[in-house]
N, C-alpha and C. Protein backbone atom coordinates (compact mmCIF):
# COMPACT_ATOMS: atom_id res chain seq x y z
N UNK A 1 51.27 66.75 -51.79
CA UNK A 1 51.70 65.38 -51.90
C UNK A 1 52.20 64.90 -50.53
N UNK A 2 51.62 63.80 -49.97
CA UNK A 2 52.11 63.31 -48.94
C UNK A 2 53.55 62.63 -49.27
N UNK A 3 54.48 62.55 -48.09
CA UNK A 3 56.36 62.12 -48.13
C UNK A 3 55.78 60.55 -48.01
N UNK A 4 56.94 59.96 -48.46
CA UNK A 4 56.69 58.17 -48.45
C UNK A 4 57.21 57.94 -46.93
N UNK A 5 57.72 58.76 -46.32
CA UNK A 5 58.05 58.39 -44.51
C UNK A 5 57.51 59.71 -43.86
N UNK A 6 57.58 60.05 -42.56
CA UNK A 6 57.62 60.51 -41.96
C UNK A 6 58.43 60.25 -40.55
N UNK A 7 58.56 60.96 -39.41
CA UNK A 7 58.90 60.97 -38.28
C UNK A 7 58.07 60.18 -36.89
N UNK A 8 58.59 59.88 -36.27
CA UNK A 8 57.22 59.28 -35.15
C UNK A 8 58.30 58.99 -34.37
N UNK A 9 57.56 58.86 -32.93
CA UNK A 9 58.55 58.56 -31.53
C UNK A 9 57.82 56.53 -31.53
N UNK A 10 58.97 56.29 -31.59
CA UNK A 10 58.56 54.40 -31.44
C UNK A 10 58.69 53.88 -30.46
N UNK A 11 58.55 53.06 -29.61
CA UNK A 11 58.62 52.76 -28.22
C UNK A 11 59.45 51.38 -28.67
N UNK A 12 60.68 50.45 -28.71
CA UNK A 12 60.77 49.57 -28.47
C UNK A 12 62.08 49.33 -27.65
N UNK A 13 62.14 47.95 -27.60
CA UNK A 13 63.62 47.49 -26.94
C UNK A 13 63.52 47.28 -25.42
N UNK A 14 63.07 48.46 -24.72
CA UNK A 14 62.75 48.38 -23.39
C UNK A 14 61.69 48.91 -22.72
N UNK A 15 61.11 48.46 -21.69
CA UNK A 15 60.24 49.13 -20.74
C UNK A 15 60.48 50.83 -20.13
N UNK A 16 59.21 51.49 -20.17
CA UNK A 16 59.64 53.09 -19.87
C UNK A 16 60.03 53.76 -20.72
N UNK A 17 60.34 54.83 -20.09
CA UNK A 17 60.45 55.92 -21.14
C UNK A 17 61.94 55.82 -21.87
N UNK A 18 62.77 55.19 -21.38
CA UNK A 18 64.42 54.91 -21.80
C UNK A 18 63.66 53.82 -23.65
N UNK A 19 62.46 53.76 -23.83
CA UNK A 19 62.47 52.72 -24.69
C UNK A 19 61.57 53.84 -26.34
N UNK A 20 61.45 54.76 -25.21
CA UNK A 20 61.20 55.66 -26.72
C UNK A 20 62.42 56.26 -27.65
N UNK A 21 62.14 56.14 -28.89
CA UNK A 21 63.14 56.77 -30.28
C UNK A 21 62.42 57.02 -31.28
N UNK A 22 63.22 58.15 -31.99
CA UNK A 22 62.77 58.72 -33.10
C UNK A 22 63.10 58.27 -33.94
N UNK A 23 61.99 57.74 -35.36
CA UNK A 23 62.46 57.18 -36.18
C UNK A 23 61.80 57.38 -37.12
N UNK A 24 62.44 57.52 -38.73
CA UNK A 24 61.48 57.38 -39.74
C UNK A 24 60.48 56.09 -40.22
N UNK A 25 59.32 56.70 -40.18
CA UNK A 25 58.21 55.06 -40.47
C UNK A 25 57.78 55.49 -41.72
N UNK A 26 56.87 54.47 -42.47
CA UNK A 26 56.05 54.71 -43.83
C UNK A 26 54.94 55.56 -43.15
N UNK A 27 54.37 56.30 -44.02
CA UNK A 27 53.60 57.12 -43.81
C UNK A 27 51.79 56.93 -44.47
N UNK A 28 51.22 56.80 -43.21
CA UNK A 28 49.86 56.01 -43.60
C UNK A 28 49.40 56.93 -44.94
N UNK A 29 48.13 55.87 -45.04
CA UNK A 29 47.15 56.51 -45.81
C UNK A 29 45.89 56.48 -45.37
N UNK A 30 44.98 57.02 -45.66
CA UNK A 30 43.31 57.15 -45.57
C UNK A 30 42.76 55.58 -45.72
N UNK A 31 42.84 54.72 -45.26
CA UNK A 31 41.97 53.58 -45.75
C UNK A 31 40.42 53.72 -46.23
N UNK A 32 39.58 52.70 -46.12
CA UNK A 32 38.26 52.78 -46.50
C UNK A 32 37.65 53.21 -45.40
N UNK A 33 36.03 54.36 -44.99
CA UNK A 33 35.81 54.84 -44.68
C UNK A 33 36.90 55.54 -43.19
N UNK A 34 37.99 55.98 -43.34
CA UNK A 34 38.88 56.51 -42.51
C UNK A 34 39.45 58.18 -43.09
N UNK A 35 39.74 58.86 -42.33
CA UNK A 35 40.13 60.32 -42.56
C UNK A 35 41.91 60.32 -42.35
N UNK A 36 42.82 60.80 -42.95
CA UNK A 36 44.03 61.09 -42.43
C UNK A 36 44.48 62.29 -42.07
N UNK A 37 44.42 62.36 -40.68
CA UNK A 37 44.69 63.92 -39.34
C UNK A 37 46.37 64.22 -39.86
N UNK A 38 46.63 65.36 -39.94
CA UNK A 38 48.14 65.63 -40.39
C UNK A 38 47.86 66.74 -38.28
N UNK A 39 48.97 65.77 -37.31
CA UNK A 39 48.58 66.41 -35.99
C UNK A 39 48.90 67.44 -35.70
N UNK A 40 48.33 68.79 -35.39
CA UNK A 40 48.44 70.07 -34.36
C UNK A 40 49.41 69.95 -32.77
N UNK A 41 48.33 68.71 -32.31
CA UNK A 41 49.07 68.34 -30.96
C UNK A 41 48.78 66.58 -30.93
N UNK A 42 49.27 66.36 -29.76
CA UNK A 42 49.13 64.99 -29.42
C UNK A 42 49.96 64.91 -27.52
N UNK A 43 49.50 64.47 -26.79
CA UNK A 43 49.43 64.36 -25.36
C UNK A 43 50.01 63.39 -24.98
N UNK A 44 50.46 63.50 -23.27
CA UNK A 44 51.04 62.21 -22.78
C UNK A 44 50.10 62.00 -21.60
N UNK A 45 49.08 60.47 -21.17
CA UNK A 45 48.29 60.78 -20.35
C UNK A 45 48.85 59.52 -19.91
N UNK A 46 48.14 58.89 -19.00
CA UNK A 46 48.26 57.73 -18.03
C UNK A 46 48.46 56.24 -19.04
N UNK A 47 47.53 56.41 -19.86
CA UNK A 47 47.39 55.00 -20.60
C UNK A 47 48.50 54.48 -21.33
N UNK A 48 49.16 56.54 -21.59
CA UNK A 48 50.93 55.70 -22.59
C UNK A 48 51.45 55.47 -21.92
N UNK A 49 51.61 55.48 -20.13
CA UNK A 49 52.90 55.67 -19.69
C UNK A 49 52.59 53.89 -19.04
N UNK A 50 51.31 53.72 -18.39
CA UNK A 50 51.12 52.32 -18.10
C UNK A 50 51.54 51.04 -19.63
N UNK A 51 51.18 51.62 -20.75
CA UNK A 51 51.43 50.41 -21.66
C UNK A 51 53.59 50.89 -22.24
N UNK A 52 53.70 52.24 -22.00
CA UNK A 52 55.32 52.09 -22.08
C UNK A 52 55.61 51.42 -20.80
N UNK A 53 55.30 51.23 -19.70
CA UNK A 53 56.16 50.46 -18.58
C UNK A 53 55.64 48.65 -18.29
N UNK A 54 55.17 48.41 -19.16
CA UNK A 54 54.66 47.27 -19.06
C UNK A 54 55.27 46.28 -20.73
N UNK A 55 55.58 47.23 -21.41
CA UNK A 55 56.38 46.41 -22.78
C UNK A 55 57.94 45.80 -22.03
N UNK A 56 57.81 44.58 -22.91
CA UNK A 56 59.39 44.50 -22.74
C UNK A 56 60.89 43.98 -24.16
N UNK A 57 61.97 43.81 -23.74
CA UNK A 57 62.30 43.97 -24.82
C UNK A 57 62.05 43.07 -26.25
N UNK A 58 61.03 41.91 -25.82
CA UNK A 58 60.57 40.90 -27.03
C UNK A 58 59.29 41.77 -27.59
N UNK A 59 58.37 42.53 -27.22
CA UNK A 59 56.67 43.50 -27.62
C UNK A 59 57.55 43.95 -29.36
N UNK A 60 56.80 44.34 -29.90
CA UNK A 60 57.34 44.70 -30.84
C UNK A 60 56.87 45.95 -31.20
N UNK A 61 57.74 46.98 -31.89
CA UNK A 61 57.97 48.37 -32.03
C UNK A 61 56.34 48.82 -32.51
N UNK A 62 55.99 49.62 -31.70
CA UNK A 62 55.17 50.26 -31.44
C UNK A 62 54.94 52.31 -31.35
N UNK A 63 54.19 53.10 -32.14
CA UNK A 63 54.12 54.33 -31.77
C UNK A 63 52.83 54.23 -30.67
N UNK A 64 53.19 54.98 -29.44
CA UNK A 64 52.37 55.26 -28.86
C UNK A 64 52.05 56.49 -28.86
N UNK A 65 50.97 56.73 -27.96
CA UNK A 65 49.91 57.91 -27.61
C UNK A 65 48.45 57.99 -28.45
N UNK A 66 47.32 58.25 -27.34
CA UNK A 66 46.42 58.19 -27.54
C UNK A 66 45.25 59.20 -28.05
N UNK A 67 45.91 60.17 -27.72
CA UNK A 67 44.81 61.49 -27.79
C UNK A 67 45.32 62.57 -28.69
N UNK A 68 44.90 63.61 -29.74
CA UNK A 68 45.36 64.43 -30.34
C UNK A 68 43.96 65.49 -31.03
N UNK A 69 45.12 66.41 -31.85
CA UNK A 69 44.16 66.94 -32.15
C UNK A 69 44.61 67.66 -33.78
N UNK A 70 43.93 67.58 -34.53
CA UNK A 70 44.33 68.25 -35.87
C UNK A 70 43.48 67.94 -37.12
N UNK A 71 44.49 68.31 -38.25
CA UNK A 71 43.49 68.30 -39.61
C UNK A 71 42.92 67.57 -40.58
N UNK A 72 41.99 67.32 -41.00
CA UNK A 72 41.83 66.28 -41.92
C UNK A 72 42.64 66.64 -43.35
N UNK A 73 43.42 65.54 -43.46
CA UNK A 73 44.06 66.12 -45.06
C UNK A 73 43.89 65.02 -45.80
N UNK A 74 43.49 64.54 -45.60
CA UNK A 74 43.06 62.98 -46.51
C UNK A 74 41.64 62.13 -46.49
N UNK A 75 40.60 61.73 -47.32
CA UNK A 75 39.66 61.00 -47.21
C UNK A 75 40.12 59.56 -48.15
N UNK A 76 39.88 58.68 -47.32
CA UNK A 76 39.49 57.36 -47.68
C UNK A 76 38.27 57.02 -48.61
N UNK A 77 37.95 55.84 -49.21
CA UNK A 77 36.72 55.62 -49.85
C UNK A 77 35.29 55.63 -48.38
N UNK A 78 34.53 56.33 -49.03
CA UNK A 78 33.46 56.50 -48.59
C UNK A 78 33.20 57.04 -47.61
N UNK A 79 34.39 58.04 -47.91
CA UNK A 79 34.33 59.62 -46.94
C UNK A 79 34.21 60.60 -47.59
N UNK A 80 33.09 61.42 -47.44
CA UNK A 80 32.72 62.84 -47.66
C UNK A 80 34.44 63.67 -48.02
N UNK A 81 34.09 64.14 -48.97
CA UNK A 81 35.59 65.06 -49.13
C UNK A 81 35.27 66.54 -48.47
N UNK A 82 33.85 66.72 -48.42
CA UNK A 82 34.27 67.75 -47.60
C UNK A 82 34.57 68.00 -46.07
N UNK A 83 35.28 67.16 -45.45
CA UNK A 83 36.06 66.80 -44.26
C UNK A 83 37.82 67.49 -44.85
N UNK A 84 37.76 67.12 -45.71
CA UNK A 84 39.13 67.73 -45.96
C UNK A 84 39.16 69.38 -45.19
N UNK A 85 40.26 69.65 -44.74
CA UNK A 85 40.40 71.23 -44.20
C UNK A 85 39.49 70.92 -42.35
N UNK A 86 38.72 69.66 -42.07
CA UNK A 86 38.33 70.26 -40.80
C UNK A 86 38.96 69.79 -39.55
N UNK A 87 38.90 70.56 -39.02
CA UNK A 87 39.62 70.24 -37.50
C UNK A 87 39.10 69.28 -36.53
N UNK A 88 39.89 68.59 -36.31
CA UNK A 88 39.09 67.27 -35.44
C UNK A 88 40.19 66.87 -34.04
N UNK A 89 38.99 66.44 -33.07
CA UNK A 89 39.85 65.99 -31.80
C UNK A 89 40.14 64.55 -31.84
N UNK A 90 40.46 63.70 -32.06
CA UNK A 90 40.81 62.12 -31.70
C UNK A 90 40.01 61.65 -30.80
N UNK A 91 39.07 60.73 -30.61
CA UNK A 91 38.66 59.92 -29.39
C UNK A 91 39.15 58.84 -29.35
N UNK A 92 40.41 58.55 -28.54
CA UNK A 92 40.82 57.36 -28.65
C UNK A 92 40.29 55.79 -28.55
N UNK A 93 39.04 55.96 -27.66
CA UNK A 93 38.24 54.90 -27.92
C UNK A 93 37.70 53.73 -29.03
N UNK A 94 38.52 53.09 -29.27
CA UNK A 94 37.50 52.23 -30.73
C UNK A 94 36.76 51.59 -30.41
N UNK A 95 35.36 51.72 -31.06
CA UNK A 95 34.57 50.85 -31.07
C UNK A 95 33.33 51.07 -30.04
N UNK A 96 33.92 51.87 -28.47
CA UNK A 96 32.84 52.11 -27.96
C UNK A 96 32.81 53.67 -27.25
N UNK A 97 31.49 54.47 -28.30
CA UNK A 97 31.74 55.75 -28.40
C UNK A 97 31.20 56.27 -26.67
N UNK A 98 30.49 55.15 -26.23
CA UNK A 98 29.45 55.62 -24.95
C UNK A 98 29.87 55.09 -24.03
N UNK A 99 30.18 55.40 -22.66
CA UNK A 99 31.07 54.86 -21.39
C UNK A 99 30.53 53.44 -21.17
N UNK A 100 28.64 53.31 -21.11
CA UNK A 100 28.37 52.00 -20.52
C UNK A 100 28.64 50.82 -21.94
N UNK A 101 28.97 51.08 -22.55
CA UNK A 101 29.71 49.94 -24.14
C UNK A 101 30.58 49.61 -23.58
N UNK A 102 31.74 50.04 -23.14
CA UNK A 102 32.73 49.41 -22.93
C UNK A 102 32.91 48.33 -23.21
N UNK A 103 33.88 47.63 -24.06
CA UNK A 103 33.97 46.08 -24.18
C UNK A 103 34.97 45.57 -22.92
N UNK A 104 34.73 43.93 -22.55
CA UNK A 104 35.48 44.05 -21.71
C UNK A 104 36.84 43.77 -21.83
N UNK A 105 37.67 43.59 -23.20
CA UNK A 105 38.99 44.29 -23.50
C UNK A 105 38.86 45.17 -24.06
N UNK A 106 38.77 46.83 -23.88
CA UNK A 106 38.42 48.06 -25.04
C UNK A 106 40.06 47.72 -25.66
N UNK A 107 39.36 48.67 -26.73
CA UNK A 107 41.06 48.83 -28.00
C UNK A 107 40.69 50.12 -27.67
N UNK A 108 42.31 50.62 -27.12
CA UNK A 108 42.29 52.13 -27.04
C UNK A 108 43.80 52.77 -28.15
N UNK A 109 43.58 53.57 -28.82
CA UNK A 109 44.73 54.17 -29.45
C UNK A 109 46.08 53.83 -29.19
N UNK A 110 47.17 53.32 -28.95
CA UNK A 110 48.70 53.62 -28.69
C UNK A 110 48.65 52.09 -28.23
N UNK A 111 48.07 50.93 -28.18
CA UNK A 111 47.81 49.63 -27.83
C UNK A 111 47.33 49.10 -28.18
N UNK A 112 46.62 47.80 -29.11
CA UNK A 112 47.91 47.46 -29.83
C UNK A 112 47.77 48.27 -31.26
N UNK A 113 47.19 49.30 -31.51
CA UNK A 113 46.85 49.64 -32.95
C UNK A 113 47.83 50.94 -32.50
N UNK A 114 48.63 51.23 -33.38
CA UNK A 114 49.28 52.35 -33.34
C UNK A 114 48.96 53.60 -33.24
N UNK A 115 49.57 54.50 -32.02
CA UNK A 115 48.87 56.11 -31.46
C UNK A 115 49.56 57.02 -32.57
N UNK A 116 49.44 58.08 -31.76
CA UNK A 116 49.39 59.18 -32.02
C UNK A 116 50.56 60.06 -32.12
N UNK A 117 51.59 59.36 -31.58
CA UNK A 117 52.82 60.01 -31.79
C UNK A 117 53.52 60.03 -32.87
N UNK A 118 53.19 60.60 -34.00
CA UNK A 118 53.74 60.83 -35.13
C UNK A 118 52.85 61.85 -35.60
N UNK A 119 53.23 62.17 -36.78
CA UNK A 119 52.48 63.57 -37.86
C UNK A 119 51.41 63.25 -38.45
N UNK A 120 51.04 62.25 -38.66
CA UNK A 120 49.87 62.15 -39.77
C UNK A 120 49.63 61.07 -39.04
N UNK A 121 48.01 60.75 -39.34
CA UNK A 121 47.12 59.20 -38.54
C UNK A 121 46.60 59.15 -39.62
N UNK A 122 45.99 57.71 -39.80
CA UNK A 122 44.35 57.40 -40.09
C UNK A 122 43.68 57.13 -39.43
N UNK A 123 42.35 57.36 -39.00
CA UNK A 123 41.52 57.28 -38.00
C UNK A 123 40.26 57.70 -38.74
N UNK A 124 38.88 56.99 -38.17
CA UNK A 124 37.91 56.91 -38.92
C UNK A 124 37.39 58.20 -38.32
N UNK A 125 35.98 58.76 -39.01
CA UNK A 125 35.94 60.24 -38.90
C UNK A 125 35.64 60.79 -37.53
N UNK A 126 36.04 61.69 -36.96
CA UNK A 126 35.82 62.03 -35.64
C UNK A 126 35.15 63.19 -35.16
N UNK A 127 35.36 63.89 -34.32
CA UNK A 127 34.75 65.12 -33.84
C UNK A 127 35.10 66.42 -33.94
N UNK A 128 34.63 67.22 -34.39
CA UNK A 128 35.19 68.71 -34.57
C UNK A 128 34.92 69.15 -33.05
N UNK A 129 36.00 70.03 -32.72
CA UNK A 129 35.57 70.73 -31.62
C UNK A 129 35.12 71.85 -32.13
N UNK A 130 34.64 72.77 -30.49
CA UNK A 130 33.99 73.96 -30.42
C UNK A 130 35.13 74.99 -31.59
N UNK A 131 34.63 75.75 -32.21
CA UNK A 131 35.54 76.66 -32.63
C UNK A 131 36.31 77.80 -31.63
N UNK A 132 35.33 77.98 -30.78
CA UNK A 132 36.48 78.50 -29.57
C UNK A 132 37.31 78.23 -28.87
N UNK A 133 37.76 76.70 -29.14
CA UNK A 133 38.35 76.23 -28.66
C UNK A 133 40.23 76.15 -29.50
N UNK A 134 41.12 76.90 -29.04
CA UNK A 134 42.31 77.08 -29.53
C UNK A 134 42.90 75.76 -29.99
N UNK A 135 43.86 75.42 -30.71
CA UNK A 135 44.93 74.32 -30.69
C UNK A 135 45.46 74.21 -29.60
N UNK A 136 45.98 75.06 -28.62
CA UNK A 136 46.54 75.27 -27.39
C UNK A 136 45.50 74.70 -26.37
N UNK A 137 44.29 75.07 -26.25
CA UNK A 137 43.20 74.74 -25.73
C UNK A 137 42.94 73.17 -25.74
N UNK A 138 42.94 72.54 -26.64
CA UNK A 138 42.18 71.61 -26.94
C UNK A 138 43.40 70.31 -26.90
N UNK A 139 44.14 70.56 -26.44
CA UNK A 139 45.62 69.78 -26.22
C UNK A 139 45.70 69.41 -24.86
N UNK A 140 44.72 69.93 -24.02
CA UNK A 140 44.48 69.94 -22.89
C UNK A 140 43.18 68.54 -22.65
N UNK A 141 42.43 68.41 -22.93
CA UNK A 141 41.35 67.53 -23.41
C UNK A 141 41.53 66.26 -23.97
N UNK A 142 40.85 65.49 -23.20
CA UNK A 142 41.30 63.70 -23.14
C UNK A 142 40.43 62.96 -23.55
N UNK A 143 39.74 62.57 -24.03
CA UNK A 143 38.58 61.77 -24.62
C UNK A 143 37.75 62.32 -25.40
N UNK A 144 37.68 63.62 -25.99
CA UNK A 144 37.19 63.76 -27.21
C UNK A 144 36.04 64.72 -26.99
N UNK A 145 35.47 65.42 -27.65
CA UNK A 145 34.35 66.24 -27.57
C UNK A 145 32.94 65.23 -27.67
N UNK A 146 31.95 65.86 -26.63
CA UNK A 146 30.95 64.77 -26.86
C UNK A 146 30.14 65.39 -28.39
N UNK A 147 29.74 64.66 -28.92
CA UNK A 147 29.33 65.45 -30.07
C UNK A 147 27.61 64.81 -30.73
C-alpha cells in the first residue's frame, strides 16, 4: 500500500541552496499511460543548481532534480503490468527523446513539472538499464540509457 504523503526536498522561499527543505508532500500516483518509480538514487547536476539559483522568493514551491534511477511499483491505465518489479533510469527529457528534437523551450524534469527529489515519481515508461550496471553505477549517468 502506498502512504498518503511522503518526504521530498522542496525548493522554496529563496534562491540557492539556503531555499531547499524537507517536507511532507501527497504522494503521486501512476496516471494514464505513466509508471510510478519508488527511487534507488536521484543526482545533483547543473540544471538543478541553475533553476535553484534563479527562483526567487514569489516562484512557487517546487521539488527539484532531474535524473534518477529505480523501480517500477505502480502502472497507470494503459501500462503493461508487467513493468511492475523493473528497474528503470529516468530520462529527464520530455517530449524530445533524440538530441536534434529539441524544442526550442525543452521541459526538462525539476522545471516546471516536478523532479526527482523525493521517493516515488510518476513518469511515463522509461528505460531499463544494462543489468550490469549496479544502483551505485547507474547514479553516476545523466540522460538516460540510449535504448
Amino acid at each position: 500500500m502506498t502512504p498518503a504523503e511522503m518526504r521530498a526536498a522542496v525548493h522554496q522561499d529563496r534562491a540557492g541552496s539556503a531555499g531547499i527543505q524537507q517536507q511532507l508532500v501527497p504522494t503521486p500516483r501512476a496516471g494514464d499511460g505513466e509508471v510510478l518509480i519508488a527511487l534507488e538514487r536521484t543526482g545533483l547536476n547543473r540544471h538543478d543548481v541553475f533553476v535553484m539559483d534563479a527562483r526567487t522568493e514569489s516562484t512557487p514551491p517546487l521539488v527539484l532534480g532531474s535524473d534518477g534511477i529505480g523501480v517500477v511499483v505502480e502502472v497507470g491505465a494503459g501500462v503493461s503490468a508487467s513493468k511492475i518489479g523493473r528497474r528503470v533510469i529516468i530520462n529527464p527529457c520530455l517530449g524530445w527523446d533524440d538530441p536534434s528534437d529539441v524544442p526550442i523551450v525543452p521541459e526538462i524534469l525539476g522545471d516546471p513539472r516536478w523532479g526527482r527529489w523525493h521517493s516515488l515519481c510518476p513518469f511515463p515508461p522509461t528505460t531499463s538499464p544494462p543489468h550490469r550496471l549496479t544502483s551505485a553505477m547507474t547514479k553516476l549517468l545523466r540522460w538516460g540509457w540510449p535504448g
